[in-house]
N, C-alpha and C. Protein backbone atom coordinates (compact mmCIF):
# COMPACT_ATOMS: atom_id res chain seq x y z
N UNK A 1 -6.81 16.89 -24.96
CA UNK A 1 -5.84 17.13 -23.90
C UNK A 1 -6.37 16.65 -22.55
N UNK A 2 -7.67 16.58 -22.02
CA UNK A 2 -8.10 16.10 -21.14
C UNK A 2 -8.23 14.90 -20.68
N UNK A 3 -8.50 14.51 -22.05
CA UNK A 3 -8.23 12.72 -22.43
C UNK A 3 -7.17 12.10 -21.84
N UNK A 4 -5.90 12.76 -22.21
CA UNK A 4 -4.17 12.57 -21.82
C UNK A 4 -4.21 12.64 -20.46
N UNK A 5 -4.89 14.08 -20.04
CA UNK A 5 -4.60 14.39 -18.26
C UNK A 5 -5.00 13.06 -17.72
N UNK A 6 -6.40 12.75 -17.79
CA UNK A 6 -7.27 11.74 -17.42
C UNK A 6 -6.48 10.54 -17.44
N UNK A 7 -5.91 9.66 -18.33
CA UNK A 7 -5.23 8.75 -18.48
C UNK A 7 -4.10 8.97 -17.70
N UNK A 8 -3.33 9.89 -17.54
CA UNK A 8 -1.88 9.76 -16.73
C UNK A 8 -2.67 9.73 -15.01
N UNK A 9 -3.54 10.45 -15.10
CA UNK A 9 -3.89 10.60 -13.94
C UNK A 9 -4.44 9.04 -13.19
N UNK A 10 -4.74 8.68 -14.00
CA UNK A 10 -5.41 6.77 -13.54
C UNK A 10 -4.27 5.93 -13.77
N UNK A 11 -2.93 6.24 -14.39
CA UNK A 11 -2.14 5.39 -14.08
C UNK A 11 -1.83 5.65 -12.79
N UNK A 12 -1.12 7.02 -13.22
CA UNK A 12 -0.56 7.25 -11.30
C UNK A 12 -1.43 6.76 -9.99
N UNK A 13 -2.96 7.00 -9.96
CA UNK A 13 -3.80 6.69 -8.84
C UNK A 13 -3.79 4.93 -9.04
N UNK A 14 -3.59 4.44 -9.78
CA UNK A 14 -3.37 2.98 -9.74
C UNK A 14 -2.30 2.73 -8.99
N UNK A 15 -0.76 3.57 -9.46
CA UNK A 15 -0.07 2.86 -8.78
C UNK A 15 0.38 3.19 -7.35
N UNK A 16 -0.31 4.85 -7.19
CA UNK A 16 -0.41 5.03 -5.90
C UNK A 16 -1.35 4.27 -5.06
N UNK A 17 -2.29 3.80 -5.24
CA UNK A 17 -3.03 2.83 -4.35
C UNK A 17 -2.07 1.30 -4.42
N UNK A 18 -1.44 1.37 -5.09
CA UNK A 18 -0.78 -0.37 -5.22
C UNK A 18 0.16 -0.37 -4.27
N UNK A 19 0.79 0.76 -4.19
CA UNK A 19 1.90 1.11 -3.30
C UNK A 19 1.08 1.24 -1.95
N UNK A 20 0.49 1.84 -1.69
CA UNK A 20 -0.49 2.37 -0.39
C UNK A 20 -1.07 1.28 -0.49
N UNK A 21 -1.53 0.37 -0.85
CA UNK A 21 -1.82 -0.88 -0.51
C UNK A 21 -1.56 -1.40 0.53
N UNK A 22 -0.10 -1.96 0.19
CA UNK A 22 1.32 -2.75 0.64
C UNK A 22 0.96 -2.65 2.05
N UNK A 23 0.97 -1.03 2.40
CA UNK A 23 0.93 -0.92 4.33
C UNK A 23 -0.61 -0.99 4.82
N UNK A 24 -1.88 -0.68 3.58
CA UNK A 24 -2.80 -0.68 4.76
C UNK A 24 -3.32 -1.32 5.36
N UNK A 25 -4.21 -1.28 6.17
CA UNK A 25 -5.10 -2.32 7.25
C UNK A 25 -6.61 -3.11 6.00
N UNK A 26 -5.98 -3.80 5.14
CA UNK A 26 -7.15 -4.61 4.76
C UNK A 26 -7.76 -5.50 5.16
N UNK A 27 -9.09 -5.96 4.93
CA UNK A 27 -9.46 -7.66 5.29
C UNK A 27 -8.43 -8.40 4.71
N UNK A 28 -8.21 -9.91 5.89
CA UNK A 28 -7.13 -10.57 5.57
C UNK A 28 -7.74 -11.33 4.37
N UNK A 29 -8.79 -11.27 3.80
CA UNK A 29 -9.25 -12.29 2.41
C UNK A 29 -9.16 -11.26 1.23
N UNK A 30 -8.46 -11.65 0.17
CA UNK A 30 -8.31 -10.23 -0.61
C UNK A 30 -9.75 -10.53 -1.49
N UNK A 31 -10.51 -11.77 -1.62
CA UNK A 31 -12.13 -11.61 -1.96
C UNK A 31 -12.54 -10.04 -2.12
N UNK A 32 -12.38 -9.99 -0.35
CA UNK A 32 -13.28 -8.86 0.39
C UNK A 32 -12.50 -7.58 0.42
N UNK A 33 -11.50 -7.36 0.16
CA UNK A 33 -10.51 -6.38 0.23
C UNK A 33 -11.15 -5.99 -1.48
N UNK A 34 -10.96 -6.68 -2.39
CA UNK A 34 -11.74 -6.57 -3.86
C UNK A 34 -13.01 -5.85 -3.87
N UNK A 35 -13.67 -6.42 -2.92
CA UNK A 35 -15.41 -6.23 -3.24
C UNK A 35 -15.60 -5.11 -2.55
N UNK A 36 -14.79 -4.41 -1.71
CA UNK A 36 -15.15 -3.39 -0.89
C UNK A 36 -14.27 -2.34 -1.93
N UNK A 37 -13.66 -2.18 -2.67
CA UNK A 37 -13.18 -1.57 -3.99
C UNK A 37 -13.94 -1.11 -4.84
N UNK A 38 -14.46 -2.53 -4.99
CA UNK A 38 -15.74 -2.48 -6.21
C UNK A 38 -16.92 -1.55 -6.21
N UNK A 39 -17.26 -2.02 -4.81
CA UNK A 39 -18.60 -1.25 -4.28
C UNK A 39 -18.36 -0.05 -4.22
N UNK A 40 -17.60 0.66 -3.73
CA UNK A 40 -17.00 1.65 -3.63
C UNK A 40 -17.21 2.46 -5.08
N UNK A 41 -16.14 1.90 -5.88
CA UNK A 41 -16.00 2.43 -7.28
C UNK A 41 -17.30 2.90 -8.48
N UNK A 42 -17.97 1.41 -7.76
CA UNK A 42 -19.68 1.49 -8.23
C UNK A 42 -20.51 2.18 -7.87
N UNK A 43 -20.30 2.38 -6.47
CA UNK A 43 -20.80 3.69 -6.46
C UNK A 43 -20.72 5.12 -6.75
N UNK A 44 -19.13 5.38 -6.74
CA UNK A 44 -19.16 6.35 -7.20
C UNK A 44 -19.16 6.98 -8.57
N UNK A 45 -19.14 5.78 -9.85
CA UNK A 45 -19.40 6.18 -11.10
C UNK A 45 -20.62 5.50 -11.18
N UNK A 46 -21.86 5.64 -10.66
CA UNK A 46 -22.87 5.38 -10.64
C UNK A 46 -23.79 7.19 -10.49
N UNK A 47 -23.07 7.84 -9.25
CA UNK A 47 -23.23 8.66 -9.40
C UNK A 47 -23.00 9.77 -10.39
N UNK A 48 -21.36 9.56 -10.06
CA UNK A 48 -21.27 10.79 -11.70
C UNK A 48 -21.85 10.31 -12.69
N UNK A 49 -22.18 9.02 -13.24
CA UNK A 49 -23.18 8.92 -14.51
C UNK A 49 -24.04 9.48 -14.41
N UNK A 50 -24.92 9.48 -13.50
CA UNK A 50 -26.12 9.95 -12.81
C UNK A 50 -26.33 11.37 -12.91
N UNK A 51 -25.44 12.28 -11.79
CA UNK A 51 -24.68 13.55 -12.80
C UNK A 51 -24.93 13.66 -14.16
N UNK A 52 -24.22 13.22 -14.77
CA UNK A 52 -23.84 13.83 -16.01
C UNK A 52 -24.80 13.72 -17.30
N UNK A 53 -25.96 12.74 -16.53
CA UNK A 53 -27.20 12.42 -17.53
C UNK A 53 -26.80 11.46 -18.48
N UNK A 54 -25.84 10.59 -18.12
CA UNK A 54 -25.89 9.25 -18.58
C UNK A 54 -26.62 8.50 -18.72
N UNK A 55 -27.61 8.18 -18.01
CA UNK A 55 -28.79 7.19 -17.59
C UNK A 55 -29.67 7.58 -18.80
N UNK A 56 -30.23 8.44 -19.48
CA UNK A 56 -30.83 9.17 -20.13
C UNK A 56 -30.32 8.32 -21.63
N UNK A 57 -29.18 7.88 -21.74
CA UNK A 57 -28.57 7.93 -23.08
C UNK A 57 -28.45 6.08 -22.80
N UNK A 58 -29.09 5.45 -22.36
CA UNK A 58 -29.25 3.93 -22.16
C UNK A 58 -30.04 3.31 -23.26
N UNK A 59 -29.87 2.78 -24.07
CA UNK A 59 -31.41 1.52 -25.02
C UNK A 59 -30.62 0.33 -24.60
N UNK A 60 -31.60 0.03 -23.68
CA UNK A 60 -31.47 -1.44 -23.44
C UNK A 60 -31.82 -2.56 -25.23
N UNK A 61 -32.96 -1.84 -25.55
CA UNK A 61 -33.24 -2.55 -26.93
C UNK A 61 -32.32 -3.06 -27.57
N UNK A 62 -30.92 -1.74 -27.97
CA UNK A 62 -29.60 -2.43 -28.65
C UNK A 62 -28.76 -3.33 -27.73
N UNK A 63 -28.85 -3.65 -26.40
CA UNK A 63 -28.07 -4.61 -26.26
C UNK A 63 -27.88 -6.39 -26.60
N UNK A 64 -26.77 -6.41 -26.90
CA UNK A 64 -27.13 -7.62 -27.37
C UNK A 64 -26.34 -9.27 -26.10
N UNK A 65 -27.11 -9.75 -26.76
CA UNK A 65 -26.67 -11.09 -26.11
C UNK A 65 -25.33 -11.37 -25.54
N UNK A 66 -23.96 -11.01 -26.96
CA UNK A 66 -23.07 -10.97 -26.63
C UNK A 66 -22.46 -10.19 -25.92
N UNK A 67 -23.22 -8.67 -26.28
CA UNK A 67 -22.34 -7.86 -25.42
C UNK A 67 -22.61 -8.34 -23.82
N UNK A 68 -23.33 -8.72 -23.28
CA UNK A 68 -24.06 -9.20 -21.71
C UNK A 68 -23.16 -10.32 -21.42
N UNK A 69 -22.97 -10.89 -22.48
CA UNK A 69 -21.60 -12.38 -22.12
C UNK A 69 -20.55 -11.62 -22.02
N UNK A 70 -20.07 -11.03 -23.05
CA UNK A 70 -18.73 -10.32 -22.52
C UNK A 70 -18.58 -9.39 -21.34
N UNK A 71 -19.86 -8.29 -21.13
CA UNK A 71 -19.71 -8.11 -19.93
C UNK A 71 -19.54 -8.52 -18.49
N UNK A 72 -20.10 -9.93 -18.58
CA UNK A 72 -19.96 -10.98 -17.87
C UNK A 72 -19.14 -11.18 -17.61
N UNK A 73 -18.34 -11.82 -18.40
CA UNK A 73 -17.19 -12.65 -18.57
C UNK A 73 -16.11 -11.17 -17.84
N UNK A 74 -16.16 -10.18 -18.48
CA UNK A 74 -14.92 -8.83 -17.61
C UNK A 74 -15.29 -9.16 -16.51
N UNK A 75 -16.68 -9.05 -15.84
CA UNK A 75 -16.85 -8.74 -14.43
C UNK A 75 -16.97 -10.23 -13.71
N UNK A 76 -16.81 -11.44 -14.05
CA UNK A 76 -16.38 -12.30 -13.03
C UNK A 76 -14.71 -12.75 -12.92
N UNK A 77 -14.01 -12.45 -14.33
CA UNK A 77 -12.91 -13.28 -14.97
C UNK A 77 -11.51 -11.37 -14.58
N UNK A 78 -12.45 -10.83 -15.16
CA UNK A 78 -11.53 -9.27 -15.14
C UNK A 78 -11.58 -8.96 -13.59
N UNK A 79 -12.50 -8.80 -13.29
CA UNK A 79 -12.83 -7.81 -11.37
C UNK A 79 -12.90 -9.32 -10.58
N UNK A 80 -13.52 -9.94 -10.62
CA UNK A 80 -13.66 -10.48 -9.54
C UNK A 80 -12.16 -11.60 -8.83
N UNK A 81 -11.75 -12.68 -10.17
CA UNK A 81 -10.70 -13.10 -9.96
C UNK A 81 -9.39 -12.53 -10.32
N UNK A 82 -9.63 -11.51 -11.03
CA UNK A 82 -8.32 -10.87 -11.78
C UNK A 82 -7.92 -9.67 -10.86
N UNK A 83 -8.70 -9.22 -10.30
CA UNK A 83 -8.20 -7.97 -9.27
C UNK A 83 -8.31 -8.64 -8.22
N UNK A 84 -8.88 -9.89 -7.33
CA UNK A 84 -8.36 -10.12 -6.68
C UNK A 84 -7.07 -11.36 -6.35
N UNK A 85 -6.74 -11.86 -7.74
CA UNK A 85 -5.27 -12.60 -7.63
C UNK A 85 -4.31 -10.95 -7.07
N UNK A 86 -4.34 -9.84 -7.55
CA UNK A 86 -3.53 -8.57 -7.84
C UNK A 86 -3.34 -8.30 -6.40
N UNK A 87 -4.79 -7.87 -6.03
CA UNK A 87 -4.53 -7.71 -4.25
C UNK A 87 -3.53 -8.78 -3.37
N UNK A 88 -3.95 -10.04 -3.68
CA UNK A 88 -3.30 -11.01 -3.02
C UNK A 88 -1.69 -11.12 -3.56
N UNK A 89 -1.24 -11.14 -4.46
CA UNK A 89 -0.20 -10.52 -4.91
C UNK A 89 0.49 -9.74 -4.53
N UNK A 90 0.39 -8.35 -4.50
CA UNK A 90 0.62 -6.99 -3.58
C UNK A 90 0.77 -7.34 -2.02
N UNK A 91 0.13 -8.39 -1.63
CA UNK A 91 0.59 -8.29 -0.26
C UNK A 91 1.88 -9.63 -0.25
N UNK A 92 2.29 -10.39 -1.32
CA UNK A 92 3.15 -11.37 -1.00
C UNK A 92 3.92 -11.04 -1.87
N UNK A 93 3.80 -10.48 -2.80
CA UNK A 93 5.36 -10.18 -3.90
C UNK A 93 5.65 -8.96 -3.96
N UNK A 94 6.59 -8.89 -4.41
CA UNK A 94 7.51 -7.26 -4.46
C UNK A 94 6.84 -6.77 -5.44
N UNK A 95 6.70 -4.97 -5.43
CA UNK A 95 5.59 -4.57 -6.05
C UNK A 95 6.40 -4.49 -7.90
N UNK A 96 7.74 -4.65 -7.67
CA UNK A 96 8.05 -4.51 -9.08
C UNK A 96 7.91 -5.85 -9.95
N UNK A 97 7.85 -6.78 -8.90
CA UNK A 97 7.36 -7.81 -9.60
C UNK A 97 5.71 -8.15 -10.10
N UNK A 98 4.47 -7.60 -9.02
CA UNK A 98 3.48 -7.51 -9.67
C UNK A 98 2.94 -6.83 -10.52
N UNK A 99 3.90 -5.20 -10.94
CA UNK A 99 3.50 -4.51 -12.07
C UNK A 99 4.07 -5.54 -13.36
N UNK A 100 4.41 -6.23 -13.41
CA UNK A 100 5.08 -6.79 -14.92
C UNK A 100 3.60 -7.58 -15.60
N UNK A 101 2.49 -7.33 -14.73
CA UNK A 101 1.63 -7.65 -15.27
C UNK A 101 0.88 -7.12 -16.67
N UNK A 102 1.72 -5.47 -16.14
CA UNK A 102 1.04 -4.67 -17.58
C UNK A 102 1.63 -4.57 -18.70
N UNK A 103 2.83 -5.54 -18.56
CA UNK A 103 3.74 -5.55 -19.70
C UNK A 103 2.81 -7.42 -20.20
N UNK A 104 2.89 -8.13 -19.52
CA UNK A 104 2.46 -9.21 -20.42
C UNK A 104 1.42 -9.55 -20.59
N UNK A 105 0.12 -8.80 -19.78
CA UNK A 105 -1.23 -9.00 -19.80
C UNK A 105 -1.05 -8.55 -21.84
N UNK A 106 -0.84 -7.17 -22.66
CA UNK A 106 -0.99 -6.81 -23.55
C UNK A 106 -0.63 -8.64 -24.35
N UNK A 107 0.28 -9.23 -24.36
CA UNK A 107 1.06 -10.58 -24.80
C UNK A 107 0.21 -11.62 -25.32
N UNK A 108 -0.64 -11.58 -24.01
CA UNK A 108 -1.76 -12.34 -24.15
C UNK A 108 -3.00 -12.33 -24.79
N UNK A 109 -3.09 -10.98 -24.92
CA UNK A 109 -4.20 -10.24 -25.85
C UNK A 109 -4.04 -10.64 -27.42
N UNK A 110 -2.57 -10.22 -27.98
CA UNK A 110 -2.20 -10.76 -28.75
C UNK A 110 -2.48 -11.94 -29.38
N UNK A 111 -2.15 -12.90 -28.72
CA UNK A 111 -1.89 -14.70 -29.11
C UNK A 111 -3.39 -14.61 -28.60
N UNK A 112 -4.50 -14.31 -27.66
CA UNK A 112 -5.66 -14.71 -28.09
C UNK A 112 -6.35 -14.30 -29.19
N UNK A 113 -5.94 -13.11 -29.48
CA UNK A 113 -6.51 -12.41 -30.98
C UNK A 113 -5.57 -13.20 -31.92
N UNK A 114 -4.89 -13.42 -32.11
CA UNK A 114 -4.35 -14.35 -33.01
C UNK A 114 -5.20 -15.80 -33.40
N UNK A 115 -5.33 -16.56 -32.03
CA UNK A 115 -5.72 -18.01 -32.29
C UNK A 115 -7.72 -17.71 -32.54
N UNK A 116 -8.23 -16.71 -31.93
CA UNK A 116 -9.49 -16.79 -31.81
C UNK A 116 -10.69 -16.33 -32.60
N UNK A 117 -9.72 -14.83 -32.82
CA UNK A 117 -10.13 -13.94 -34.23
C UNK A 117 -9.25 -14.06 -35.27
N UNK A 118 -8.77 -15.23 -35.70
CA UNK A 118 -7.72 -14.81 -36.53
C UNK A 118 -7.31 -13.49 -36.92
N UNK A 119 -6.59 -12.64 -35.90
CA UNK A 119 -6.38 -11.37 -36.10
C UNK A 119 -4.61 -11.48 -36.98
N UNK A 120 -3.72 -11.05 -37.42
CA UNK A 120 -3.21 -10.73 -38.01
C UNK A 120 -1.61 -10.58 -36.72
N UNK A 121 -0.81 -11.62 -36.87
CA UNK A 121 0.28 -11.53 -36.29
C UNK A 121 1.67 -11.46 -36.84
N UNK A 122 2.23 -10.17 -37.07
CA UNK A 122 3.08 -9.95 -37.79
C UNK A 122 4.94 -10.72 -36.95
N UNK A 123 5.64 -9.84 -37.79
CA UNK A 123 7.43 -10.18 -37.61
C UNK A 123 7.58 -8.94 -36.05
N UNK A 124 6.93 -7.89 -36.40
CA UNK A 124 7.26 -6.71 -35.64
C UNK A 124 6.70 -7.03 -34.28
N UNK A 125 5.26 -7.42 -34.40
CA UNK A 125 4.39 -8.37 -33.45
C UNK A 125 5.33 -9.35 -32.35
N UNK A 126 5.88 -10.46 -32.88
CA UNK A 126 6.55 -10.81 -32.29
C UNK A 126 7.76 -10.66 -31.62
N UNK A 127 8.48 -9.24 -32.19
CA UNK A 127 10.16 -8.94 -31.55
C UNK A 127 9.21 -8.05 -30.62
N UNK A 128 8.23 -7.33 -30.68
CA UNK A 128 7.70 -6.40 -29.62
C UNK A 128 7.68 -7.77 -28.00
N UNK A 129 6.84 -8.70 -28.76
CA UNK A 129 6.85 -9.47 -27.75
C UNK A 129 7.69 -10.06 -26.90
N UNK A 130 9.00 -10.82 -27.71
CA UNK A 130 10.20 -11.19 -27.00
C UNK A 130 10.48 -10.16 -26.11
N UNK A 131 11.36 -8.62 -26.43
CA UNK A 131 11.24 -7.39 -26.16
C UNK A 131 10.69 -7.52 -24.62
N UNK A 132 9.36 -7.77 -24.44
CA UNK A 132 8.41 -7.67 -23.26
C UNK A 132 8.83 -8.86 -22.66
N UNK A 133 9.12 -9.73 -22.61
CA UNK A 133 9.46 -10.33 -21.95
C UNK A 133 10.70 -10.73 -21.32
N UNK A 134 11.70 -10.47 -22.38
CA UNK A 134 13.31 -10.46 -21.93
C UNK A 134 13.11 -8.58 -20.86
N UNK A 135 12.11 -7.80 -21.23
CA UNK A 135 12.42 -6.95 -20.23
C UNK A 135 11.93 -7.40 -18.84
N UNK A 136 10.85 -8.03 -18.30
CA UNK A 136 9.90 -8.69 -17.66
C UNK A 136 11.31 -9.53 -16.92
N UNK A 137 12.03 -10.48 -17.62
CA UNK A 137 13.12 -11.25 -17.08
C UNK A 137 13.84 -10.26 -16.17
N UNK A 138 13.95 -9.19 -16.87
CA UNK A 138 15.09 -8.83 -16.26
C UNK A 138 15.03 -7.88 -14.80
N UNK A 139 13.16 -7.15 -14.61
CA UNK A 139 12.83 -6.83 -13.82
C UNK A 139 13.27 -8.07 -12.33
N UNK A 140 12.35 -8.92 -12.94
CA UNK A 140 12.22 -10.17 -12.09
C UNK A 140 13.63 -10.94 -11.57
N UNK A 141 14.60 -11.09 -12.19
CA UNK A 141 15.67 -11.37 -12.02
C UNK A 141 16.56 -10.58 -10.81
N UNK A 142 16.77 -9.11 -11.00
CA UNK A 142 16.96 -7.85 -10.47
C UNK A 142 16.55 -8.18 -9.21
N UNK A 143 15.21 -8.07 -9.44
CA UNK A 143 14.60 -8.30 -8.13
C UNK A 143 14.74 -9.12 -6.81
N UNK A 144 14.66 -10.43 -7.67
CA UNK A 144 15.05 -11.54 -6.42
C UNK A 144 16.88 -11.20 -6.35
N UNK A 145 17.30 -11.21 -7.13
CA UNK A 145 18.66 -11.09 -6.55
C UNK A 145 19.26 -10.11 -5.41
N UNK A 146 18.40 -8.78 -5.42
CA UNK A 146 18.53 -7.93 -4.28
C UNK A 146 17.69 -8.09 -3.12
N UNK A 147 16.66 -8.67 -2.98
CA UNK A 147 15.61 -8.71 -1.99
C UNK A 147 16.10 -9.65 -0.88
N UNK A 148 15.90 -9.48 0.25
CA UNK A 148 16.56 -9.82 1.46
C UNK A 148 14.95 -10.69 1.71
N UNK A 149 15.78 -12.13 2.58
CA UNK A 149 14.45 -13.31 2.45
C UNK A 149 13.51 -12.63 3.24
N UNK A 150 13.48 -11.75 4.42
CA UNK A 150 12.29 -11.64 5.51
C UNK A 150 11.86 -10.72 4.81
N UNK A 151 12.22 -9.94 4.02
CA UNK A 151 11.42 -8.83 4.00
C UNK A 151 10.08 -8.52 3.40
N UNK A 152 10.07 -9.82 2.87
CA UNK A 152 8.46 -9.85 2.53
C UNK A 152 6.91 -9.73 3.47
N UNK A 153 7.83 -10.12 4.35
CA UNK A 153 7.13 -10.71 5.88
C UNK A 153 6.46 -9.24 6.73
N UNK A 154 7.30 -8.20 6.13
CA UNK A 154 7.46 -6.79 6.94
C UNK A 154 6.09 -6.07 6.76
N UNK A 155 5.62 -6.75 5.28
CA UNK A 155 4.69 -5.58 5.05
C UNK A 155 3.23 -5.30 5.95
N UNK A 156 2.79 -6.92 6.17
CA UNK A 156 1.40 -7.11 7.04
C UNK A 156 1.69 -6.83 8.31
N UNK A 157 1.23 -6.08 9.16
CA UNK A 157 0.98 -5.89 10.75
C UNK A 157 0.53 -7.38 11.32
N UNK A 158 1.56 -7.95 12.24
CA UNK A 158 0.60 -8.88 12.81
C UNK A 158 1.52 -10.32 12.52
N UNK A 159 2.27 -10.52 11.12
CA UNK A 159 2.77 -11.53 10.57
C UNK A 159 3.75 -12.22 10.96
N UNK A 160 4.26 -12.78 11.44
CA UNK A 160 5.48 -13.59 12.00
C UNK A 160 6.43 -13.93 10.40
N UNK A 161 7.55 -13.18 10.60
CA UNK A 161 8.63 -13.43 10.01
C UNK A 161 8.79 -15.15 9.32
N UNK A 162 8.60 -15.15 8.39
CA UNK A 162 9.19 -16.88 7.90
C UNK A 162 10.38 -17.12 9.01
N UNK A 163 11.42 -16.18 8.63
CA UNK A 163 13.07 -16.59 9.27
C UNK A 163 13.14 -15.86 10.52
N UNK A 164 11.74 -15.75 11.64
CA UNK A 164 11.93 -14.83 12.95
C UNK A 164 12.97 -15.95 13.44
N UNK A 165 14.33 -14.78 14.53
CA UNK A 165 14.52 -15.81 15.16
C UNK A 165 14.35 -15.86 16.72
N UNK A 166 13.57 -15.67 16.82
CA UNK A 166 12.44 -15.39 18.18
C UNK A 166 12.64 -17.09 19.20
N UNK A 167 13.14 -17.00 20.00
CA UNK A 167 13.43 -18.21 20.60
C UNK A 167 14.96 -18.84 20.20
N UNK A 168 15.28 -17.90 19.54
CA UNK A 168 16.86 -18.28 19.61
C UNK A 168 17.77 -17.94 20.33
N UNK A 169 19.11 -18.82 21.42
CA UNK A 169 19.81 -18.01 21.73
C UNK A 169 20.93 -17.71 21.42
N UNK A 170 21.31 -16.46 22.02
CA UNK A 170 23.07 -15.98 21.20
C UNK A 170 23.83 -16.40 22.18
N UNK A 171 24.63 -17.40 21.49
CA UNK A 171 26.00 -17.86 21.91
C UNK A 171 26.71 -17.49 22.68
């Protein structure tokens, strides 16, 4: 049951920071808007490991080669460019359009386990998939059709309107 709490609880703080994003005062490079996340985060489950006597329960001995590539590979390909395309995102697209990520990131998982591990791609497999994406359409669709052109412009402090009409006069 804690397991469950825990999990609902990291969606919601995900998407409450995604939202609280949108208005705050970040560095204008989302690089650094990323890395000051990171550090952050690293530190603080550095500590509670630390706490909890994690450190204690380490053999470097069993690690292996691959696992150090794949860890790799999460932390330049997952954190470094993948959370910060997200940040940069969040500040230029509508936020219902950058959550559709968690509907087709799973998509992709798929068709790489398919082509790489020959993992096993069924009939059900694929209507799940269409499914995700005709829903994905339809977010996205929705979206631009109601969204008014400046208002993208609103969210950064500081930004000049694409369509300001600042130097125009009325007739």
């Amino acid at each position: 049951m804690g397991g469950l709490i825990l999990a609902l609880a990291a969606a919601a703080s995900w998407a409450a920071g995604s939202i609280y994003q949108r208005h705050a005062v970040l560095p204008d490079r989302p690089l650094v808007a990323a890395g000051m996340e990171m550090v952050v985060a690293a530190g603080f489950f550095f500590a509670v490991g630390g706490l909890a006597g994690e450190f204690g329960d380490v053999d470097t001995g069993s690690v292996s080669r691959a696992s150090v590539i794949a860890l790799a590979y999460l932390v330049v390909v997952g954190s470094w460019i993948g959370f910060t395309c997200y940040l940069w995102l969040l500040r230029n697209a509508r936020t219902s359009l950058v959550a559709t990520y968690a509907y087709v990131t799973p998509i992709g998982a798929v068709i790489v386990g398919a082509l790489i591990l020959d993992e096993t791609f069924t009939v059900s497999t694929l209507l799940a998939g269409v499914l995700i994406v005709v829903a994905v359409a339809l977010i996205v669709s929705a979206g631009s059709a109601a969204r008014e052109p400046s208002r993208g412009d609103e969210r950064r402090p500081g930004v000049e309107p694409e369509h300001s009409l600042e130097g125009v006069r009325d007739p």
